[in-house]
Protein backbone atom coordinates (compact mmCIF):
# COMPACT_ATOMS: atom_id res chain seq x y z
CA UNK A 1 98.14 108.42 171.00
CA UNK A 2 95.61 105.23 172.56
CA UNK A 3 92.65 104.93 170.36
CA UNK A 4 89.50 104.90 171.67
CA UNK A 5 87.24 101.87 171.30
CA UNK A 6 85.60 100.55 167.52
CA UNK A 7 82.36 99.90 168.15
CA UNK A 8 80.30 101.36 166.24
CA UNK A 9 77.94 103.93 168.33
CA UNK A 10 74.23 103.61 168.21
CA UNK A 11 71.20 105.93 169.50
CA UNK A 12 72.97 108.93 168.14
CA UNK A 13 72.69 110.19 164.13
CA UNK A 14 76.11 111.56 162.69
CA UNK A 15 74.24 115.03 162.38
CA UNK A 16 73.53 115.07 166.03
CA UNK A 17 77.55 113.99 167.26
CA UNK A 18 79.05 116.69 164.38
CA UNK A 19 76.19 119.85 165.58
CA UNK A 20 77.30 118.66 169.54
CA UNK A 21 81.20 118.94 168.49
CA UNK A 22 80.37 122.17 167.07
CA UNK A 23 79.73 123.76 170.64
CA UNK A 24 82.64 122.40 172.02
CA UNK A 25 85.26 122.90 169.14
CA UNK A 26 83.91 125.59 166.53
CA UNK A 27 85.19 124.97 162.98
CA UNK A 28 86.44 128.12 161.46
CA UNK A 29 85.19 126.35 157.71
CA UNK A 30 84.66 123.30 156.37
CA UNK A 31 86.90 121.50 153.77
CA UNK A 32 84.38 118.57 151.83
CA UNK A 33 86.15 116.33 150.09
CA UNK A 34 83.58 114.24 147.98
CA UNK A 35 81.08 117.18 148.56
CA UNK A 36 79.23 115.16 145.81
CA UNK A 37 75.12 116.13 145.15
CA UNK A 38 74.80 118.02 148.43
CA UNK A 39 72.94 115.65 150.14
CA UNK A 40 73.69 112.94 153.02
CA UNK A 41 74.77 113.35 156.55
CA UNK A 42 77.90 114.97 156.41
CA UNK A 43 76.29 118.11 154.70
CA UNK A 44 74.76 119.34 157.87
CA UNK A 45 77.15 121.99 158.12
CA UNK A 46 75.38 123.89 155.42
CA UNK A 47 73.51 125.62 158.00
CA UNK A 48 75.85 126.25 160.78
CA UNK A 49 76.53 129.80 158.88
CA UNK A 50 80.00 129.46 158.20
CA UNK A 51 82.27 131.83 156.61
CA UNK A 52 83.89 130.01 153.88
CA UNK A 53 84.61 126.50 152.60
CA UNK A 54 86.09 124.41 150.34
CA UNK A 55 84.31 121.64 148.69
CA UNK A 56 86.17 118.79 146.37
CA UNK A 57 84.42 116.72 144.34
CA UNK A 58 85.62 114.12 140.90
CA UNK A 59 82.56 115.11 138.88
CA UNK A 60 81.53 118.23 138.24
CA UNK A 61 77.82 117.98 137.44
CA UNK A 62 77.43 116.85 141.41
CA UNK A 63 78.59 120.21 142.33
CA UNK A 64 76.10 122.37 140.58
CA UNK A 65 73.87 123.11 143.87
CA UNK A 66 76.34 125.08 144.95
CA UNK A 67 75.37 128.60 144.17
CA UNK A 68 71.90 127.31 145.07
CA UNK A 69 72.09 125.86 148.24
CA UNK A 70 74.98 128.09 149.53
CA UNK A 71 74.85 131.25 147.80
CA UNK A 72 74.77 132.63 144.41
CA UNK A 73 77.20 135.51 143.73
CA UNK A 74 80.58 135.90 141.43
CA UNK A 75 82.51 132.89 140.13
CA UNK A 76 86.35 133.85 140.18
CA UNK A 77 88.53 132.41 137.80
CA UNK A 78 90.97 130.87 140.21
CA UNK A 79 92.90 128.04 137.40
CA UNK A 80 95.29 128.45 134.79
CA UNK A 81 95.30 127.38 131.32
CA UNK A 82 96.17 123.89 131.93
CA UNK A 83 93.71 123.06 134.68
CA UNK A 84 96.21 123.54 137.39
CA UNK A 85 95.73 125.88 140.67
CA UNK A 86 97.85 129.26 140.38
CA UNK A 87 95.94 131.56 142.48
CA UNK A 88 96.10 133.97 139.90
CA UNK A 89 92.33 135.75 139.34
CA UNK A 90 91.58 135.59 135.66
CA UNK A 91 88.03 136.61 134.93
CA UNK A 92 85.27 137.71 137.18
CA UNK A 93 81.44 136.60 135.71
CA UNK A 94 78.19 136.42 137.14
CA UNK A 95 77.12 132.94 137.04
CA UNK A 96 74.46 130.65 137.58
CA UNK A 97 74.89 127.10 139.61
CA UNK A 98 75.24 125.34 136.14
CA UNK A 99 78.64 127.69 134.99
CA UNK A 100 80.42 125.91 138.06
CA UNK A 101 80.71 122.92 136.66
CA UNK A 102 84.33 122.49 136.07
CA UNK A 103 86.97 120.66 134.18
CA UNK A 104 88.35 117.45 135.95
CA UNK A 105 92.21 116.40 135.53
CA UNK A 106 92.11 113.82 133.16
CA UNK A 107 95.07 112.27 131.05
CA UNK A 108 92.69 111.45 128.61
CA UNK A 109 93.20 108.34 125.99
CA UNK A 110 92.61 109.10 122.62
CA UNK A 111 89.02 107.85 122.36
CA UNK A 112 88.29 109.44 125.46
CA UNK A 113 89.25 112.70 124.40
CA UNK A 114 86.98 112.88 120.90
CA UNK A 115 84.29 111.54 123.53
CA UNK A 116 85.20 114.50 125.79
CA UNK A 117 85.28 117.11 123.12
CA UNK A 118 81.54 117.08 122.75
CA UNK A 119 81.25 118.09 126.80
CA UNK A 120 81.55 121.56 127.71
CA UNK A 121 84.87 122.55 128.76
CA UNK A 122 85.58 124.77 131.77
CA UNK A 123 87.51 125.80 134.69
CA UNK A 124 88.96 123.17 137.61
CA UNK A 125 88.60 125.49 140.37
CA UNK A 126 86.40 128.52 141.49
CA UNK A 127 85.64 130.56 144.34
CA UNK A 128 82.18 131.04 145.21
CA UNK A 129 80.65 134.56 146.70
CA UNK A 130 77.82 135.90 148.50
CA UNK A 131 77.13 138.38 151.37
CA UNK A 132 77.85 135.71 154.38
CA UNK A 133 79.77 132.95 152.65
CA UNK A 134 82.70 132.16 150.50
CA UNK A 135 83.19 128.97 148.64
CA UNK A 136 85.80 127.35 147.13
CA UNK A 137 84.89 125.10 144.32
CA UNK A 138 87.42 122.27 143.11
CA UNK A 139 86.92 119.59 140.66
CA UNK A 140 89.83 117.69 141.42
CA UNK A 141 90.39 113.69 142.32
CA UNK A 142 93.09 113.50 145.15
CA UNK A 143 95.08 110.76 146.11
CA UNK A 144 98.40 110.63 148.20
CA UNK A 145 100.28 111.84 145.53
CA UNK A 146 100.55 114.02 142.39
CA UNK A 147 100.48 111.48 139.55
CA UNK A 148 98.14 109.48 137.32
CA UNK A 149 96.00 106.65 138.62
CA UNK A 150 92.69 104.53 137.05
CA UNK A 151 89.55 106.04 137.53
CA UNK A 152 86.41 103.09 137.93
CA UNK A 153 83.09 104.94 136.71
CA UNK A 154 80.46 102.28 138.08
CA UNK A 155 77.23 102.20 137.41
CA UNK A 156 76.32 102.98 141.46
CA UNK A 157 77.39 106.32 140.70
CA UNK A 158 78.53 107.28 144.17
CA UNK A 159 80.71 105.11 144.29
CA UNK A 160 82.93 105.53 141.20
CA UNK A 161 86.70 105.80 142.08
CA UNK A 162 90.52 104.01 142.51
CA UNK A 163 88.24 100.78 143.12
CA UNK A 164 86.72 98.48 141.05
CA UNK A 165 84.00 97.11 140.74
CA UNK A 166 85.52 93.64 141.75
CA UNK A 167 86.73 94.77 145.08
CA UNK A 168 83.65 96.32 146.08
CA UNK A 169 81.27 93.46 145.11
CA UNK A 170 81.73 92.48 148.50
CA UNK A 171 79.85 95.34 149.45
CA UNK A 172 76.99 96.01 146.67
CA UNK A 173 77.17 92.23 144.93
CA UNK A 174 75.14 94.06 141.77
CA UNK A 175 77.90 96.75 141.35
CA UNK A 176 79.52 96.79 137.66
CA UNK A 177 82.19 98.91 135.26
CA UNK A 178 81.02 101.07 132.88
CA UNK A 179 84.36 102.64 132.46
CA UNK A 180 87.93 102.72 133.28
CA UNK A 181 89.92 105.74 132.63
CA UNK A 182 93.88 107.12 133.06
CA UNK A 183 93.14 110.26 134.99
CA UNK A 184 95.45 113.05 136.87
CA UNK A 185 95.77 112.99 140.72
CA UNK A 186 96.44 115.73 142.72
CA UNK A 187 96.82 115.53 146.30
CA UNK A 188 95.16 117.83 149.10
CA UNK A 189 97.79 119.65 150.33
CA UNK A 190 98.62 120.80 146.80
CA UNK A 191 95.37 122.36 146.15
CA UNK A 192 94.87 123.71 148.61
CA UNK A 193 98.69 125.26 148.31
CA UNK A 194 99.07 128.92 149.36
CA UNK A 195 95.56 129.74 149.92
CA UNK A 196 95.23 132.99 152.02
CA UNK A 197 92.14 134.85 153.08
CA UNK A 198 90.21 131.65 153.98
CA UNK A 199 87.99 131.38 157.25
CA UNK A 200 84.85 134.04 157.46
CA UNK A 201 84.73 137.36 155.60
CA UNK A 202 87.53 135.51 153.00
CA UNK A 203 87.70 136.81 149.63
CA UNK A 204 87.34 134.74 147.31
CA UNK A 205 90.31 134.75 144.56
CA UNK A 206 93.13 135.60 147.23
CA UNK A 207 94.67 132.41 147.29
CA UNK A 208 93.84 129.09 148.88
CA UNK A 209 94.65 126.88 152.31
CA UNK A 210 93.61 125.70 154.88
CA UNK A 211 91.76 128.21 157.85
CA UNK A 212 92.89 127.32 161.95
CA UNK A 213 91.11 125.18 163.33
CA UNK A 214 89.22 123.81 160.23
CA UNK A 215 87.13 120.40 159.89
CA UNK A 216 88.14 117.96 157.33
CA UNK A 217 85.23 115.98 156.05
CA UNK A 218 86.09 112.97 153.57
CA UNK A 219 82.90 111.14 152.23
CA UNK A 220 84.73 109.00 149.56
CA UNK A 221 86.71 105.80 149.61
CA UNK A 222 89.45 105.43 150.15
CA UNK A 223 89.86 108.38 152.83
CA UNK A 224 93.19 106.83 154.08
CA UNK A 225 94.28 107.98 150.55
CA UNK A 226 93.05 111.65 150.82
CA UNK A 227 94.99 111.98 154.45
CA UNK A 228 98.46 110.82 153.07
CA UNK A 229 98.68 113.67 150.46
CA UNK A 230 97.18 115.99 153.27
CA UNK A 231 99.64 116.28 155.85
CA UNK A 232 100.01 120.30 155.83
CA UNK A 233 96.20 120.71 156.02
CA UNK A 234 96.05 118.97 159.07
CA UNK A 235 98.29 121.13 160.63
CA UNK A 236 95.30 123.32 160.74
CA UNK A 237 92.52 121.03 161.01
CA UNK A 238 90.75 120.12 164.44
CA UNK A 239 88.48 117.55 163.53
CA UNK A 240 88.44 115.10 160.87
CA UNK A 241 85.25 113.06 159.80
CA UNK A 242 85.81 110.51 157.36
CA UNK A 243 83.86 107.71 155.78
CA UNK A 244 85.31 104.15 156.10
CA UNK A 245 84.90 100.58 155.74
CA UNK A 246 84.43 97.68 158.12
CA UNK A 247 88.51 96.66 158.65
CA UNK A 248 87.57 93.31 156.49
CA UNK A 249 86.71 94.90 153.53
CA UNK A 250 90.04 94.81 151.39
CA UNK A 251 90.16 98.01 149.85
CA UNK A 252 93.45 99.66 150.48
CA UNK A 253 93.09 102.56 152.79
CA UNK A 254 89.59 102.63 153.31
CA UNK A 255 88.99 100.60 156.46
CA UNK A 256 88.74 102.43 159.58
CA UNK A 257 91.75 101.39 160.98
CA UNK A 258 94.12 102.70 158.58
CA UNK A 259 92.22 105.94 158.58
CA UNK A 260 92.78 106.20 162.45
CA UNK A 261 96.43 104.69 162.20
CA UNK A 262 97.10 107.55 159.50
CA UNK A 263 95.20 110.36 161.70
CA UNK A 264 97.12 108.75 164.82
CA UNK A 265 100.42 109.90 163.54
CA UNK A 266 99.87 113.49 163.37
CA UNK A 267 98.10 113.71 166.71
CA UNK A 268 94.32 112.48 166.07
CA UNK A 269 92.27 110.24 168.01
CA UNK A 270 88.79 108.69 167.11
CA UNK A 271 86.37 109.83 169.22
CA UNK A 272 83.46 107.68 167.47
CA UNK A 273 82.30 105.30 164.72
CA UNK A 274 78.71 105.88 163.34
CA UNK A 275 77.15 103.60 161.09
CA UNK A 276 76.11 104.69 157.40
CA UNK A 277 73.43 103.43 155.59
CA UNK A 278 75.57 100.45 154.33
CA UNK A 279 75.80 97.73 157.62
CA UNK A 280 79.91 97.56 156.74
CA UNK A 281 80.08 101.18 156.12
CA UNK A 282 80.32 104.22 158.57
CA UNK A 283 81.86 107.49 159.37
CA UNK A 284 84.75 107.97 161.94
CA UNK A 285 85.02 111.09 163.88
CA UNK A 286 88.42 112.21 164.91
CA UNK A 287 90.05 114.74 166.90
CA UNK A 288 93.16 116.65 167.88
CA UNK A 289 94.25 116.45 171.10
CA UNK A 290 93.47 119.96 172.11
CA UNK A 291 94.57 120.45 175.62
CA UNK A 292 97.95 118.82 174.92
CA UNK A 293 97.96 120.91 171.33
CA UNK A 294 96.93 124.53 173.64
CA UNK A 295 99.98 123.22 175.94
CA UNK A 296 102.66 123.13 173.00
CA UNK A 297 101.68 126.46 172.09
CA UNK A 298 101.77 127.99 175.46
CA UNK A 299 104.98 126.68 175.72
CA UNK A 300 105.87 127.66 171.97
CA UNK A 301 104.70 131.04 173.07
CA UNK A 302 106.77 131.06 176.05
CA UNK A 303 109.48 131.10 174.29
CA UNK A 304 108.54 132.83 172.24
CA UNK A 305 107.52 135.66 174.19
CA UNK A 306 111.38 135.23 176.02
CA UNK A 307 112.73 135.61 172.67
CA UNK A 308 110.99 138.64 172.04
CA UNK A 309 112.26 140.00 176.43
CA UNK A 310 116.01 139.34 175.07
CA UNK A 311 115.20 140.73 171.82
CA UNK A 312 113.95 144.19 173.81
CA UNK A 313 117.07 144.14 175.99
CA UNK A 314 119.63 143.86 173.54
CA UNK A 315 116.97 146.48 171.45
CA UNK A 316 116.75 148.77 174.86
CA UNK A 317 120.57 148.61 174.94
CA UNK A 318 121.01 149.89 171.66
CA UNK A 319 118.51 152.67 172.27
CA UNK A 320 120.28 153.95 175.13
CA UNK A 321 123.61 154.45 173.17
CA UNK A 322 121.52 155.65 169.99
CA UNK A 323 120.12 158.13 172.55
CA UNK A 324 123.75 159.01 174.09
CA UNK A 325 124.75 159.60 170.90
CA UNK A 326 121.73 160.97 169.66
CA UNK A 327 122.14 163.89 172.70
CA UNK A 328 126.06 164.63 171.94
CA UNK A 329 124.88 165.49 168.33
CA UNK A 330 121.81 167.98 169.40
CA UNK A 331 125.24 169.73 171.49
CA UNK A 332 127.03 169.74 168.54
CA UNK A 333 124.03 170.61 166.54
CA UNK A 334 123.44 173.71 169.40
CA UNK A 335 126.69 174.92 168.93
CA UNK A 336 126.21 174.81 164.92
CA UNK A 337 122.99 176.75 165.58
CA UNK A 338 124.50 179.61 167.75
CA UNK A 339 127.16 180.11 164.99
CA UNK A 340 124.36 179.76 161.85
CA UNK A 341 122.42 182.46 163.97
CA UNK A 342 125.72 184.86 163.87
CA UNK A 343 125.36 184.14 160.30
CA UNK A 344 122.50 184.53 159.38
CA UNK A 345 122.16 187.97 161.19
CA UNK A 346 125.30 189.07 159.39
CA UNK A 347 123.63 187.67 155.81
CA UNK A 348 120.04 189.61 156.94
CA UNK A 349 121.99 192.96 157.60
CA UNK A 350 123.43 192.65 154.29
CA UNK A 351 120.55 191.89 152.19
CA UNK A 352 118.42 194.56 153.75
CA UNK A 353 120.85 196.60 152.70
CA UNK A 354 120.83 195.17 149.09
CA UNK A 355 116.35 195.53 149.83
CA UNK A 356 117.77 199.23 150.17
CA UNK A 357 119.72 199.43 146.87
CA UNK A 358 117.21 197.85 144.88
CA UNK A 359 114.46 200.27 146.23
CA UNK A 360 116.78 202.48 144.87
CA UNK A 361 117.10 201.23 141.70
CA UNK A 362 113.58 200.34 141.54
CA UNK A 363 112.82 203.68 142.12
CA UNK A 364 115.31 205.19 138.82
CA UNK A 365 113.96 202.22 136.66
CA UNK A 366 110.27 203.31 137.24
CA UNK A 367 111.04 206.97 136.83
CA UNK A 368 113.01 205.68 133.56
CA UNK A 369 110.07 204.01 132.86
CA UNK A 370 107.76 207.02 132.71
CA UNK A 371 110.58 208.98 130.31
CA UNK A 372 110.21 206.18 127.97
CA UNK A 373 106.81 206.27 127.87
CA UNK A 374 106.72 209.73 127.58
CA UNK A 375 109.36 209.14 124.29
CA UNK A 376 107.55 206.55 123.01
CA UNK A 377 104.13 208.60 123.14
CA UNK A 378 106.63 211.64 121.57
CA UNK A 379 107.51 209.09 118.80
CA UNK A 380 104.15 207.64 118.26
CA UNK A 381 102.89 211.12 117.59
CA UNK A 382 105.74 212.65 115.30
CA UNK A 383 105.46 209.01 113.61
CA UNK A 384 101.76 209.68 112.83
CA UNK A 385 102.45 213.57 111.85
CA UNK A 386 105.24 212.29 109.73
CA UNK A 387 102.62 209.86 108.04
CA UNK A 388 100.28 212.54 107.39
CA UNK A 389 103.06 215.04 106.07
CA UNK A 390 104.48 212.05 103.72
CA UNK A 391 100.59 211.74 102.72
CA UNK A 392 100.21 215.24 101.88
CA UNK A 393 103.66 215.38 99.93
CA UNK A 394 102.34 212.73 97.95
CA UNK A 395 99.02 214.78 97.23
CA UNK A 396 101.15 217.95 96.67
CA UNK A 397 103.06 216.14 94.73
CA UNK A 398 100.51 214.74 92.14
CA UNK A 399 98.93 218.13 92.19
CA UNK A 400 101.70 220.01 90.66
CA UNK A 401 102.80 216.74 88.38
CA UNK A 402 98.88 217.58 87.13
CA UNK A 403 99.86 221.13 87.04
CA UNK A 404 102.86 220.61 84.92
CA UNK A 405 100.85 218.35 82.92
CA UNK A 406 98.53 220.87 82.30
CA UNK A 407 101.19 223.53 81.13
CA UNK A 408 102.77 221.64 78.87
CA UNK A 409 99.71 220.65 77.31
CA UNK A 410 99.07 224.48 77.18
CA UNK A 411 102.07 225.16 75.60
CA UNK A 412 101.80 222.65 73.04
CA UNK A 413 98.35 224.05 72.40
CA UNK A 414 99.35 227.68 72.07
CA UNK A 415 102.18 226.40 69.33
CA UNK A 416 99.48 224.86 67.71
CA UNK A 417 97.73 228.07 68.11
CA UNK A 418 101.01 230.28 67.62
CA UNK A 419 101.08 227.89 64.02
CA UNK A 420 97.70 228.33 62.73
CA UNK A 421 97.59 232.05 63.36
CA UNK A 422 100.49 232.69 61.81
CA UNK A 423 99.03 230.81 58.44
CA UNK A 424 96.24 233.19 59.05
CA UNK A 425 97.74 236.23 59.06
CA UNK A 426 99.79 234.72 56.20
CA UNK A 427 96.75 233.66 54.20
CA UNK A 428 94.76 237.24 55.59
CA UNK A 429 97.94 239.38 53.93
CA UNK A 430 97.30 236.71 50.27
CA UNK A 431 94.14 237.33 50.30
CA UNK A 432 94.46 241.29 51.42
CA UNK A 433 96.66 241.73 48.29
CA UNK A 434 94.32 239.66 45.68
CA UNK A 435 91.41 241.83 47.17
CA UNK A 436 93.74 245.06 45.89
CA UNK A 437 94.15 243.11 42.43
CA UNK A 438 91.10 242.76 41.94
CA UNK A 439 90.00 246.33 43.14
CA UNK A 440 92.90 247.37 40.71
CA UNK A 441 91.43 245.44 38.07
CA UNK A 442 88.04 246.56 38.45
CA UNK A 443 88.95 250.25 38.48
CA UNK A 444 91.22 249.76 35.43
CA UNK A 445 87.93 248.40 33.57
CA UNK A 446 86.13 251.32 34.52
């Protein structure tokens, strides 16, 4: 596709061009790549009341006005152990805007990790909740590819990066290193791999990608970069705003030709070039063709809709001999009926005549039923006279072993008695006799 002119456009701010797009081509959410403090031009979107958004940023500490500025509500766990995106929801928390702060994919050296281990330690990626807006929050640095790069932290803290400070001097002639570090890259496209949910009313922890008809906005350099490792996202994107360099400023990717000669290959053209604050840097606005994108997917959904007419013939077809056949088994089914009717009427005459019998029998069983109660009530009562006889046999019983107890005593006490009297009569007859003697006696003396 022709790209429009270069020149730089003047008269008009970058807010005013992005809220004058908005009318024409509404942005489902935003995805900010170098979201940074919050602040600058390409943050106007923060009050266009947007459903959801993703914002993408190498340092964590500039993303900490998040919850502030868009929303607080519930961080989501949304990273695994190692730092890497798996969609998985760990840990729900309320939070405030410094607990988003988040830990950035670094293949640390070994002095950079005992620096590190002083600094808290926390998640790469979390979603972002409140009544009307759903953010996703990724500390990541993204490049074309999934690898390991060199990471310049300069001391114009904006601008830190894949370039040094030598390249840029160009641009800011006081810039300087304070440190270069091995870090991890990751690339768009693979964070923002099978996101689901996204767009307004999205839940935050679902998944991630990219909403229809999104807006990419890339405020870091090199953007070219960022749109190599983003191919997928575009798919869905209708509008891309990136920040580039004046095309003689060698820094590879960044100038704004190779940012429109990467967008030009997947359908984009530039629509303008605003300048930034910097005289050789600006912003370029790009966008889908959309007429000649709505015509592909008329024509996508032409045939797809014919696909779906021969599908319903060939489904219609089928129906019809489903329903032929489905009709000559309700006949057969008919005919199975009339003869399960005989049957049944024969199996109902029989058991009403069995409901006969058994009133029958239920009849002898409950009349058997009041003999045996009867019995048992017989029983229970000669059981308890029996109880009381056995009890007064046993009272009987020990009366007349008393009795007998008593007689022989008495008849051991009359022998006694029978003994002693007969010593008496014994001793009466002695003494009877030795009263004669002595009458004897006496009479003789006389």
């Amino acid at each position: 596709m022709k790209l429009l002119g270069q020149a730089a456009l003047t008269g008009v701010s970058l807010e005013a061009l992005l809220n004058l797009l908005r009318q024409v081509i509404p942005p489902s959410e935003v995805i900010h790549v170098g979201a940074g403090d919050g602040q600058g031009p390409l943050n106007v979107w923060h009050g266009w009341g947007l459903g959801s958004s993703v914002l993408i940023d190498a340092n964590p500490e500039r993303l900490s006005w998040v919850t502030d500025k868009l929303g607080g509500g519930t961080v989501v766990d949304q990273s695994g152990d190692d730092g890497s995106v798996d969609g998985q929801v760990d840990t729900a928390k309320s939070v405030s805007a410094e607990s988003v702060i988040a830990e950035p994919f670094i293949a640390e050296s070994e002095a950079a990790k005992s620096d590190s281990d002083e600094s808290v330690k926390t998640k790469s990626v979390t979603a972002i909740s409140s009544t009307d807006h759903a953010a996703m929050v990724v500390n990541a640095i993204l490049s074309d590819k999934v690898g390991e790069t060199t990471f310049f932290d300069l001391n114009l803290e904006g601008e830190s990066g894949f370039v040094g400070a030598e390249s840029l001097k160009a641009l800011w002639p006081g810039i300087e290193t304070v440190q270069e570090r091995v870090v991890g890259t990751k690339t768009l496209d693979g964070v923002l791999e099978g996101r689901s949910g996204a767009g307004a009313g999205g839940e935050p922890g679902s998944g991630f990608s990219a909403s229809e008809n999104a807006w990419l906005f890339i405020d870091c350099l090199p953007a070219g970069l960022v749109l190599c490792g983003a191919n997928k996202t575009l798919e869905n994107v209708n509008l891309v705003c990136a920040r580039v360099a004046a095309d003689d400023v060698v820094v590879d990717g960044a100038s704004c030709g190779e940012v429109a000669g990467v967008l030009a290959e997947v359908g984009f053209a530039q629509v303008a070039l605003l300048a930034g604050s910097h005289p050789k840097i600006g912003y370029g606005v790009f966008c889908r063709d959309v007429v000649d994108r709505q015509q592909e997917t008329l024509q996508s959904l032409g045939k797809r809709q014919q696909a779906e007419s021969d599908g319903h013939r060939t489904m219609v077809q089928g129906l019809e001999a489903d329903l032929a056949s489905v009709k000559k088994t309700l006949a057969e089914e008919s005919e199975a009926k009339g003869k399960l009717a005989e049957q049944v009427a024969i199996e109902k005459k029989a058991k009403d005549e069995i409901v006969v019998e058994l009133d029958s029998h239920r009849t002898k069983v409950q009349g058997l039923e009041v003999d045996l109660a009867s019995v048992k009530k017989t029983l229970a009562e000669e059981s308890e006279a029996k109880a009381k006889l056995i009890e007064q046999v046993a009272i009987e019983k020990k009366a007349k072993d008393d009795l007998n107890a008593k007689v022989e005593q008495h008849k051991k006490d009359k022998a006694e008695w029978d003994a002693r009297q007969h010593l008496y009569s014994e001793e009466m007859a002695k003494a009877e006799g030795q009263i004669d003697m002595i009458k004897d006696l006496l009479l003789n003396q006389k």
